[in-house]
N, C-alpha and C. Protein backbone atom coordinates (compact mmCIF):
# COMPACT_ATOMS: atom_id res chain seq x y z
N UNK A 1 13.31 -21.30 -19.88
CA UNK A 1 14.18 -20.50 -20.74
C UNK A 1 14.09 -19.04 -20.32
N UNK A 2 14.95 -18.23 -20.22
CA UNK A 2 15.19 -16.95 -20.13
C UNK A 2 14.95 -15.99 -21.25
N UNK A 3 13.73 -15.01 -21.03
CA UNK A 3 13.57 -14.54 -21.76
C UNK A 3 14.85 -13.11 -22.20
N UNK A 4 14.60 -12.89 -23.16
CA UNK A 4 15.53 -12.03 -23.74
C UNK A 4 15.28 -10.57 -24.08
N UNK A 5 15.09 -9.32 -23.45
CA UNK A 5 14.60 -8.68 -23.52
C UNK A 5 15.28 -7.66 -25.72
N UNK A 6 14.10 -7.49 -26.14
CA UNK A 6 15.05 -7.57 -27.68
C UNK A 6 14.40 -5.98 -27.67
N UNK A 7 14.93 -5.33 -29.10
CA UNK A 7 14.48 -3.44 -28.77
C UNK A 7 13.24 -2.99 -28.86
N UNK A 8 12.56 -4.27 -29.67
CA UNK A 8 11.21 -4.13 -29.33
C UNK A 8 10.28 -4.03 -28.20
N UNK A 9 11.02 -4.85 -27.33
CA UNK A 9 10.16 -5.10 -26.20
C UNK A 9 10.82 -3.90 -24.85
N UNK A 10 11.72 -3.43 -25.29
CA UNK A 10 11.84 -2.38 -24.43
C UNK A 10 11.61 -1.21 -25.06
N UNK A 11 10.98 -1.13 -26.64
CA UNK A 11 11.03 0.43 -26.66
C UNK A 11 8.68 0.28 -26.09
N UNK A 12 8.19 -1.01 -26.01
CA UNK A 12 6.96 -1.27 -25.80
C UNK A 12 6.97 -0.53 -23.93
N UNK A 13 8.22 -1.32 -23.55
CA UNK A 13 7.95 -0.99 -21.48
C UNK A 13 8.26 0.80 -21.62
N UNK A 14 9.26 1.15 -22.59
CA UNK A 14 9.42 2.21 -22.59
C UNK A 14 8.46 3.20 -22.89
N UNK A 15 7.43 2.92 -23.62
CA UNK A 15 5.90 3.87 -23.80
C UNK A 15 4.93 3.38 -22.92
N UNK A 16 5.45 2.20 -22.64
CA UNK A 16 3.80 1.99 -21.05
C UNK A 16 4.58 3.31 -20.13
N UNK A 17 5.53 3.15 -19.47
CA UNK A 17 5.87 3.89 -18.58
C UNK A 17 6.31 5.13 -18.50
N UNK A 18 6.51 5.58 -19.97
CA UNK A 18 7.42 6.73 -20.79
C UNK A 18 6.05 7.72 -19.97
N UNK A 19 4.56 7.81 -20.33
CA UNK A 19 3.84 8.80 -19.58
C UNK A 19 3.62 9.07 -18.38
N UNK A 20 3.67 8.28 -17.49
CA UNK A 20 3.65 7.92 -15.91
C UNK A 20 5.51 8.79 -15.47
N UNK A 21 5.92 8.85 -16.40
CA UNK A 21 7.48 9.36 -15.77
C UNK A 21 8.02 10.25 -16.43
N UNK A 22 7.29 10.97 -17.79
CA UNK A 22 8.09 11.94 -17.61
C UNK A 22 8.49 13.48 -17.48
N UNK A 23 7.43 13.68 -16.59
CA UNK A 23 7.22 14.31 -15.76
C UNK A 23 6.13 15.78 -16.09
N UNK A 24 5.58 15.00 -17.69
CA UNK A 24 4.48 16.02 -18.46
C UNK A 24 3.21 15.74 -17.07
N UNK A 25 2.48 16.95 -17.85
CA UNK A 25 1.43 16.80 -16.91
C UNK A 25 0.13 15.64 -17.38
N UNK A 26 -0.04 14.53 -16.74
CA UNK A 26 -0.61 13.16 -16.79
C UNK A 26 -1.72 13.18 -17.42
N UNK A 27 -1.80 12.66 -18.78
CA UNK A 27 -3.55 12.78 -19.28
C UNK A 27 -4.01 11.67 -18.94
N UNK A 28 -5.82 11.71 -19.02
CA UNK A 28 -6.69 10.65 -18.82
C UNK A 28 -6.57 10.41 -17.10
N UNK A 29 -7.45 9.56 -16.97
CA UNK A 29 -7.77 9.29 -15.24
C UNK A 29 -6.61 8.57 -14.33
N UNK A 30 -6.21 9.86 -13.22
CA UNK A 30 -4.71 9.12 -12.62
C UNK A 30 -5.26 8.47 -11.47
N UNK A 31 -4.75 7.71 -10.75
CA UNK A 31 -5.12 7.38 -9.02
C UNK A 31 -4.99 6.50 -8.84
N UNK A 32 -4.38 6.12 -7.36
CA UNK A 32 -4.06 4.56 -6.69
C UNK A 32 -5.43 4.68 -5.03
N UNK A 33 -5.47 3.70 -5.09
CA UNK A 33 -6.12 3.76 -3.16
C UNK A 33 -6.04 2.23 -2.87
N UNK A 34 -6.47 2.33 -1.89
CA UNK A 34 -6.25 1.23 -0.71
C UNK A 34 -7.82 0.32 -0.95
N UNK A 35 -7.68 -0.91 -1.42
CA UNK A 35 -8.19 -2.06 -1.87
C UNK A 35 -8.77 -2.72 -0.31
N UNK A 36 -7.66 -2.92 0.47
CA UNK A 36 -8.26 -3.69 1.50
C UNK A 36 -6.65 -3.77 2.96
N UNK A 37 -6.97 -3.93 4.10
CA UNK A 37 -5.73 -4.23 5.07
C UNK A 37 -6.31 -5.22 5.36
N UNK A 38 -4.90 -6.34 5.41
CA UNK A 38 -4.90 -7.41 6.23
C UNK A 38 -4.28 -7.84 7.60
N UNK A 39 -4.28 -7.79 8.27
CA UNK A 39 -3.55 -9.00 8.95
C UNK A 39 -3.22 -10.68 9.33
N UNK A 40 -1.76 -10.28 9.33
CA UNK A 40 -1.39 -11.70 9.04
C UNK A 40 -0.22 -12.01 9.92
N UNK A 41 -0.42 -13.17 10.50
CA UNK A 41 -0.86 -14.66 9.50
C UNK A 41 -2.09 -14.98 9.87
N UNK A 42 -3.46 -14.17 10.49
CA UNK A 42 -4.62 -14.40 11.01
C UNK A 42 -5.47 -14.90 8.97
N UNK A 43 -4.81 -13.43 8.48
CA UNK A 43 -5.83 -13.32 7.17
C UNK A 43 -6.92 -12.48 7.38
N UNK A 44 -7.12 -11.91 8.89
CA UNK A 44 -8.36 -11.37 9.30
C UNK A 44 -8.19 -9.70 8.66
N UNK A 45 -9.17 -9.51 7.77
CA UNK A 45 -9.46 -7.73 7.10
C UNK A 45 -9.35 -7.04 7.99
N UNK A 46 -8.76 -5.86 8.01
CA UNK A 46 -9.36 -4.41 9.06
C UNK A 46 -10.46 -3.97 8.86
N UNK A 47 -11.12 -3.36 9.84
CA UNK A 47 -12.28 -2.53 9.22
C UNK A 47 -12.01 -1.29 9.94
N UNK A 48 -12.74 -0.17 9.01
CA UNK A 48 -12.32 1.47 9.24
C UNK A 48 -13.74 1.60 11.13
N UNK A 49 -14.73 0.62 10.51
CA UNK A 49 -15.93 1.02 11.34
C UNK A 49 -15.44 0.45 12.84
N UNK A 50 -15.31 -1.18 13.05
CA UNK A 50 -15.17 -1.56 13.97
C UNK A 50 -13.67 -2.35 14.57
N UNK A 51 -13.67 -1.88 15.68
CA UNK A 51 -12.07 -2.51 16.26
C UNK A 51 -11.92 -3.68 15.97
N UNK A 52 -10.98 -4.22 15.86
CA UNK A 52 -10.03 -5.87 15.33
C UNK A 52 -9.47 -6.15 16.31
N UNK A 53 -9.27 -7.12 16.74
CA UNK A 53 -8.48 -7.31 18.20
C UNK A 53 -7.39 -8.20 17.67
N UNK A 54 -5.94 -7.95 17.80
CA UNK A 54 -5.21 -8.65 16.97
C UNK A 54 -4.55 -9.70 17.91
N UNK A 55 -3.90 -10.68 17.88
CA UNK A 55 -3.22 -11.22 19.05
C UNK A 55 -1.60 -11.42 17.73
N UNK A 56 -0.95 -10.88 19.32
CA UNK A 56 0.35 -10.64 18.35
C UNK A 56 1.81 -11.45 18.86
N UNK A 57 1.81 -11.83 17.83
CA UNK A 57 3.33 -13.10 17.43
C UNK A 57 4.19 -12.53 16.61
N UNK A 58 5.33 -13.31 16.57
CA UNK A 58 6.84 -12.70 15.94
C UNK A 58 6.56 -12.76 14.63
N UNK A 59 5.09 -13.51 14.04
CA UNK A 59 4.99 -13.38 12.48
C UNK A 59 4.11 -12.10 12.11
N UNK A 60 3.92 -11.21 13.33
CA UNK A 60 2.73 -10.39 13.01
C UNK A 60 3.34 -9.54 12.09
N UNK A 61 2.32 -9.47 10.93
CA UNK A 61 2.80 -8.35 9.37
C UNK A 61 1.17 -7.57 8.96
N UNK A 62 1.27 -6.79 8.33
CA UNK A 62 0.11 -6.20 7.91
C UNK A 62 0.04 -6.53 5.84
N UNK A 63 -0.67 -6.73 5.68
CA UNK A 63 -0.72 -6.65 3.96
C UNK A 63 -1.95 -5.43 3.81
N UNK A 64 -1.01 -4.84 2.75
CA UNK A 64 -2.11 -4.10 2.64
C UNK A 64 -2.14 -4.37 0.81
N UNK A 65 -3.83 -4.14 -0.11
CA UNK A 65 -3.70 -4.33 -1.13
C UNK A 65 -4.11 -2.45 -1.92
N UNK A 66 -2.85 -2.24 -2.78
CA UNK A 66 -3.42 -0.97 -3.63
C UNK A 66 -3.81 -1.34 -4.49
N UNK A 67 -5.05 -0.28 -4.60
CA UNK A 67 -5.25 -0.34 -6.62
C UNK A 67 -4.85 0.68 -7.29
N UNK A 68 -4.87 0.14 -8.77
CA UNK A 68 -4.73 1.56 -9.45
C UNK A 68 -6.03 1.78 -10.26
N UNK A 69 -5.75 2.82 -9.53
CA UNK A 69 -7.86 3.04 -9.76
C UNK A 69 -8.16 3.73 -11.32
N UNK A 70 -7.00 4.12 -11.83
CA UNK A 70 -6.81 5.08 -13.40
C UNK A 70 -6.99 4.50 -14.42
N UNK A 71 -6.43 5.31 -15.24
CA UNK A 71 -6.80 4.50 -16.55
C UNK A 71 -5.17 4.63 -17.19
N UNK A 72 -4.35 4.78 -16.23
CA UNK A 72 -2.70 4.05 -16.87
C UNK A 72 -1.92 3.41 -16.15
N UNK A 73 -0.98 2.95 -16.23
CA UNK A 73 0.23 1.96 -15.48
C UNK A 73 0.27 3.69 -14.30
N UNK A 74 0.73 3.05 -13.27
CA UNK A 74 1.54 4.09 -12.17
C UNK A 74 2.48 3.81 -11.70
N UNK A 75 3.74 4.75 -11.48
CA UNK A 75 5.11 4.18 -10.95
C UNK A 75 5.73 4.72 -10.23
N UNK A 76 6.04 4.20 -8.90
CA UNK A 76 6.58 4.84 -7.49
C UNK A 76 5.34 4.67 -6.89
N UNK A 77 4.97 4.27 -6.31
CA UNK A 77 3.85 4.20 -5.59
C UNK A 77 3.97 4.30 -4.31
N UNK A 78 4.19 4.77 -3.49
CA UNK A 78 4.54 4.72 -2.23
C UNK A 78 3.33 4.50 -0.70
N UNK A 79 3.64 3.66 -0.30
CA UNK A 79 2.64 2.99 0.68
C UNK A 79 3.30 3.69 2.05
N UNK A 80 2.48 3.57 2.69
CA UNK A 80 3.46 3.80 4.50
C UNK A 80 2.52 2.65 5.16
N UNK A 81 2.31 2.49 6.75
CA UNK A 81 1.98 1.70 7.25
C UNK A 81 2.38 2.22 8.62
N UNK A 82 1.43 3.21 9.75
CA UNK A 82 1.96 3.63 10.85
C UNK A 82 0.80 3.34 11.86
N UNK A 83 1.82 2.57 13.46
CA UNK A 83 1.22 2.10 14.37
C UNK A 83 1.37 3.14 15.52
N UNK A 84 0.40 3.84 15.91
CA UNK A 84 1.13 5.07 16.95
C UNK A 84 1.26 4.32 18.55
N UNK A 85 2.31 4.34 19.06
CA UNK A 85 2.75 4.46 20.14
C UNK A 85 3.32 5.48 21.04
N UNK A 86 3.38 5.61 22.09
CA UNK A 86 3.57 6.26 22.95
C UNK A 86 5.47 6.76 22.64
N UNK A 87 6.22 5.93 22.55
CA UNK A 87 7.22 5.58 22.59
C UNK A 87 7.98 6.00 20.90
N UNK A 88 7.15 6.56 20.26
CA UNK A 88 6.90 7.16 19.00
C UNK A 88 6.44 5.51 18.00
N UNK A 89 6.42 5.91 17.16
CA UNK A 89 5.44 5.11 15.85
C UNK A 89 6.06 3.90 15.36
N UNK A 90 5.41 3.06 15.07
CA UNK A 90 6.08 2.04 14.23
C UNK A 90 5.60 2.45 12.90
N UNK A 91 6.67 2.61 11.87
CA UNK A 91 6.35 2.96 10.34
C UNK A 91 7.34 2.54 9.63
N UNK A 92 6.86 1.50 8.88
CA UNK A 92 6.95 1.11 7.57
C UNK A 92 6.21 1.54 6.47
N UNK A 93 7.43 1.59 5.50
CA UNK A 93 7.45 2.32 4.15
C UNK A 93 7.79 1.64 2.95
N UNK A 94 7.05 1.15 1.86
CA UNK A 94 7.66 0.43 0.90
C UNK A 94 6.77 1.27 -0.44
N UNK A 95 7.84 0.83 -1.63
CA UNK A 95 7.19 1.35 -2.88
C UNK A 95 7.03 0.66 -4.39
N UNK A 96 6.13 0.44 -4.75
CA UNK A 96 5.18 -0.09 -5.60
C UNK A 96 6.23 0.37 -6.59
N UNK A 97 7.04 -0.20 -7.75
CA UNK A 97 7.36 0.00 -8.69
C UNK A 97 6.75 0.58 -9.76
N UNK A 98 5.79 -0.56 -10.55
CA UNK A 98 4.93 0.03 -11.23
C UNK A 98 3.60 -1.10 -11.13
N UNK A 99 2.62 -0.69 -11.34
CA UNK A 99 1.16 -0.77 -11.15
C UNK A 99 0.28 -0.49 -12.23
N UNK A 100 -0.46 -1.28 -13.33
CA UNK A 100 -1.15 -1.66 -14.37
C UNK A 100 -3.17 -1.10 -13.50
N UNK A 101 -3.60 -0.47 -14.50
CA UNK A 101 -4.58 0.22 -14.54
C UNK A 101 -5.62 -1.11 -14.09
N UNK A 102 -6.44 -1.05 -13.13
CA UNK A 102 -7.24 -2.16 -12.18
C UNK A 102 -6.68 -3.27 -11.55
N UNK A 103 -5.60 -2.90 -11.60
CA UNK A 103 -4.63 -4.13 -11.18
C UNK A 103 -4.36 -3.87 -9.95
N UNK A 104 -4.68 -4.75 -8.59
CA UNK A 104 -4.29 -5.18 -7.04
C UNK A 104 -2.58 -5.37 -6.98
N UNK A 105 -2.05 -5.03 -6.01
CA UNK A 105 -0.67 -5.22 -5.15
C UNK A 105 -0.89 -5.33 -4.16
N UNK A 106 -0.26 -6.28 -3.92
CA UNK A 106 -0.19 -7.09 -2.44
C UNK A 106 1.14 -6.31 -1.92
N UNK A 107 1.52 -5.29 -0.71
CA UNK A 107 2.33 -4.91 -0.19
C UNK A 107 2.36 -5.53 0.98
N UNK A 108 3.54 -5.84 1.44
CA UNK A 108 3.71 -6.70 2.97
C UNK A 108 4.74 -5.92 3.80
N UNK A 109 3.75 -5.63 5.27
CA UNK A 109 4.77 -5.28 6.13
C UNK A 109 4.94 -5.86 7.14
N UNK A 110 6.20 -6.22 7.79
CA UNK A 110 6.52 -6.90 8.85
C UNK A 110 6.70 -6.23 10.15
N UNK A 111 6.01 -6.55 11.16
CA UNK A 111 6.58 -5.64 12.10
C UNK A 111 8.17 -6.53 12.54
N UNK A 112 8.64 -7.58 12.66
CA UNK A 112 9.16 -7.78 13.28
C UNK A 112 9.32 -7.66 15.25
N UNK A 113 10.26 -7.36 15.98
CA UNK A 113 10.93 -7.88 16.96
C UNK A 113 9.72 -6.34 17.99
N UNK A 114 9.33 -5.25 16.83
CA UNK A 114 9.04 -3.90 17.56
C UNK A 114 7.99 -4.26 18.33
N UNK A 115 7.11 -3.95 19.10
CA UNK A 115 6.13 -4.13 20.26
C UNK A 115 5.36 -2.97 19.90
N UNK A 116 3.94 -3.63 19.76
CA UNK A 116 2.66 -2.54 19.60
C UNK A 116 2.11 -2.47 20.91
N UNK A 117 1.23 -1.12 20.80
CA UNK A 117 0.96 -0.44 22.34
C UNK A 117 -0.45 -1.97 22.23
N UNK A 118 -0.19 -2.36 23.62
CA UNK A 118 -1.46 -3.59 24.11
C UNK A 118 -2.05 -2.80 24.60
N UNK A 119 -3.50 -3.87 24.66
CA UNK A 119 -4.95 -3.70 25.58
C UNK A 119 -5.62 -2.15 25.50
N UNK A 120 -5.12 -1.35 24.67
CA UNK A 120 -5.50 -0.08 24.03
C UNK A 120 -6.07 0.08 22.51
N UNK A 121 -7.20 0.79 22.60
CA UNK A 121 -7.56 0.95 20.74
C UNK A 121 -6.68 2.05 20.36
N UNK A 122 -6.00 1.65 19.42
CA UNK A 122 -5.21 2.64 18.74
C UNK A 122 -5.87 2.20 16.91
N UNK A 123 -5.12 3.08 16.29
CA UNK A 123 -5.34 3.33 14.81
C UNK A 123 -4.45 3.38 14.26
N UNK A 124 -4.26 1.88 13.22
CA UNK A 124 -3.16 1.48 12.32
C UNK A 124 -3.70 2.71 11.49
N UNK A 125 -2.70 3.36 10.51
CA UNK A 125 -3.31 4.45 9.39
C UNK A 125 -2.71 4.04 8.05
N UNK A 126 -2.74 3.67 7.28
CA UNK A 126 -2.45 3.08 5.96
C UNK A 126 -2.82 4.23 4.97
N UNK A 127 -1.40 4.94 4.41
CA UNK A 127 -1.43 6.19 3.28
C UNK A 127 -0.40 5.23 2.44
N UNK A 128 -1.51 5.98 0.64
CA UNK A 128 -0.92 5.81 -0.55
C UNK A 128 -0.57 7.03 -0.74
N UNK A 129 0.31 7.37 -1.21
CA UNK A 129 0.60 8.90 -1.69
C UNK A 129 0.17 8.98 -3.20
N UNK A 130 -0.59 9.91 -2.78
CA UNK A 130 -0.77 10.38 -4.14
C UNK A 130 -0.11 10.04 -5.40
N UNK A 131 -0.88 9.28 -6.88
CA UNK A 131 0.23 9.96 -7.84
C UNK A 131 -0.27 11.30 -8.46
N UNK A 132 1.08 11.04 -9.38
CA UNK A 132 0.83 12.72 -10.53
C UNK A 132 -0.30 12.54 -11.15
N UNK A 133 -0.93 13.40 -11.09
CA UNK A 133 -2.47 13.77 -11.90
C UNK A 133 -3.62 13.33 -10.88
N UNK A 134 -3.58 12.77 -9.87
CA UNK A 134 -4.49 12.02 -8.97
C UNK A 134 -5.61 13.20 -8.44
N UNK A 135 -7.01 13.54 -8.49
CA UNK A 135 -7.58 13.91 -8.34
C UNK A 135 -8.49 13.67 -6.96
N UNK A 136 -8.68 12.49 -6.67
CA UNK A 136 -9.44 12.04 -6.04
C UNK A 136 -9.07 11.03 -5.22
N UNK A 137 -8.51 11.85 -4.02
CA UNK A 137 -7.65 11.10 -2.54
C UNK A 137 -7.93 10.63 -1.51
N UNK A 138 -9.45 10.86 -1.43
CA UNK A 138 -10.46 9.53 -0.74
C UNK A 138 -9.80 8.43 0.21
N UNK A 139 -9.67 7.81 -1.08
CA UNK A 139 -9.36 6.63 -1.21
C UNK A 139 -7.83 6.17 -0.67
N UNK A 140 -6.80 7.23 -0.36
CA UNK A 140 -5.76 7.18 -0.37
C UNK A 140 -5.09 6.81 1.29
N UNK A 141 -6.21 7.16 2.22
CA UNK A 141 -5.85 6.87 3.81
C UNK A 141 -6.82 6.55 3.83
N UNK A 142 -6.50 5.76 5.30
CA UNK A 142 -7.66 4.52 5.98
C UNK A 142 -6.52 4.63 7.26
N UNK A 143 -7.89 4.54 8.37
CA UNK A 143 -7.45 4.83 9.57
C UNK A 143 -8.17 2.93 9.88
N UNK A 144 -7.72 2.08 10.93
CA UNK A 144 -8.38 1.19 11.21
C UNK A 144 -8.58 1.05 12.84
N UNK A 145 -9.41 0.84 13.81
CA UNK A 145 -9.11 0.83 14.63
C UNK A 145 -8.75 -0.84 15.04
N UNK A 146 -7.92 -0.66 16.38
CA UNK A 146 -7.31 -2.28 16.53
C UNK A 146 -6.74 -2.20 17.99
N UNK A 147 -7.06 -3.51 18.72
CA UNK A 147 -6.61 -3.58 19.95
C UNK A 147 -5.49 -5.04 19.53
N UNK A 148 -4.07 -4.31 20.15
CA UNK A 148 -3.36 -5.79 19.96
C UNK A 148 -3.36 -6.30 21.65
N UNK A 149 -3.34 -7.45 21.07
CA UNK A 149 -3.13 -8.56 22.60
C UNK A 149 -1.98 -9.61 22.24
N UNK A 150 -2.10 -10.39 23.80
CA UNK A 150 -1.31 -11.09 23.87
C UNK A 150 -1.63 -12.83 23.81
């Protein structure tokens, strides 16, 4: 059955999100960061310390997971996802609607058909942008190092 959204239940989404948007200055603890990178379809984690050696197919995608590290919903969240090449960058960009206080998002990026620099360590860099009120940006980039192969 289809739920029915009635004025109750939107004037409720309307005060979760009413503080996160409008554009007062944010009380209580704001912040998103980066949970974990994946690659996929291996499933294999990045790590910031040691190189990943990826072997790369037409399904190769990155997941990356944000949190919201605060103590309210966050909305717009904006992820990037950049592979540096010679030939300039592969970057993908997607954005988190809204995001519930300890709550994980699974963001997925595809590279598709583009070609990463081989047999070289380069550094995938995975940025959350900041939200409003966010204090503590740590957490917000992660550099990984990674050799793709064939």
């Amino acid at each position: 059955a289809d739920e029915v959204a009635t004025p109750e239940t939107l004037a409720a989404i309307w005060e979760r999100i009413q503080g996160a948007s409008s554009g007062e200055t944010p009380q209580g603890l704001h912040g998103s960061g980066i949970a974990y990178t994946r690659v996929l379809p291996s499933g294999t984690d990045l790590s910031t310390d040691t190189a990943t050696e990826i072997l790369v197919t037409d399904q190769l995608a990155f997941e990356v997971g944000v949190e919201d590290t605060g103590d309210s919903p966050e909305v717009r969240v904006v992820v990037t996802l950049t592979i540096p090449k010679d030939t300039g960058p592969i970057v993908r960009k997607k954005t988190i609607p809204i995001i519930d206080p300890g709550e994980t998002v699974a963001v997925r990026f595809d590279i598709g058909s583009e070609i990463p620099p081989f047999g070289e360590q380069v550094s995938v860099q995975v940025n959350v942008d900041p939200v409003q009120g966010e204090t503590n940006t740590a957490n917000n980039t992660l550099e990984y190092p990674v050799i793709f192969s064939l």
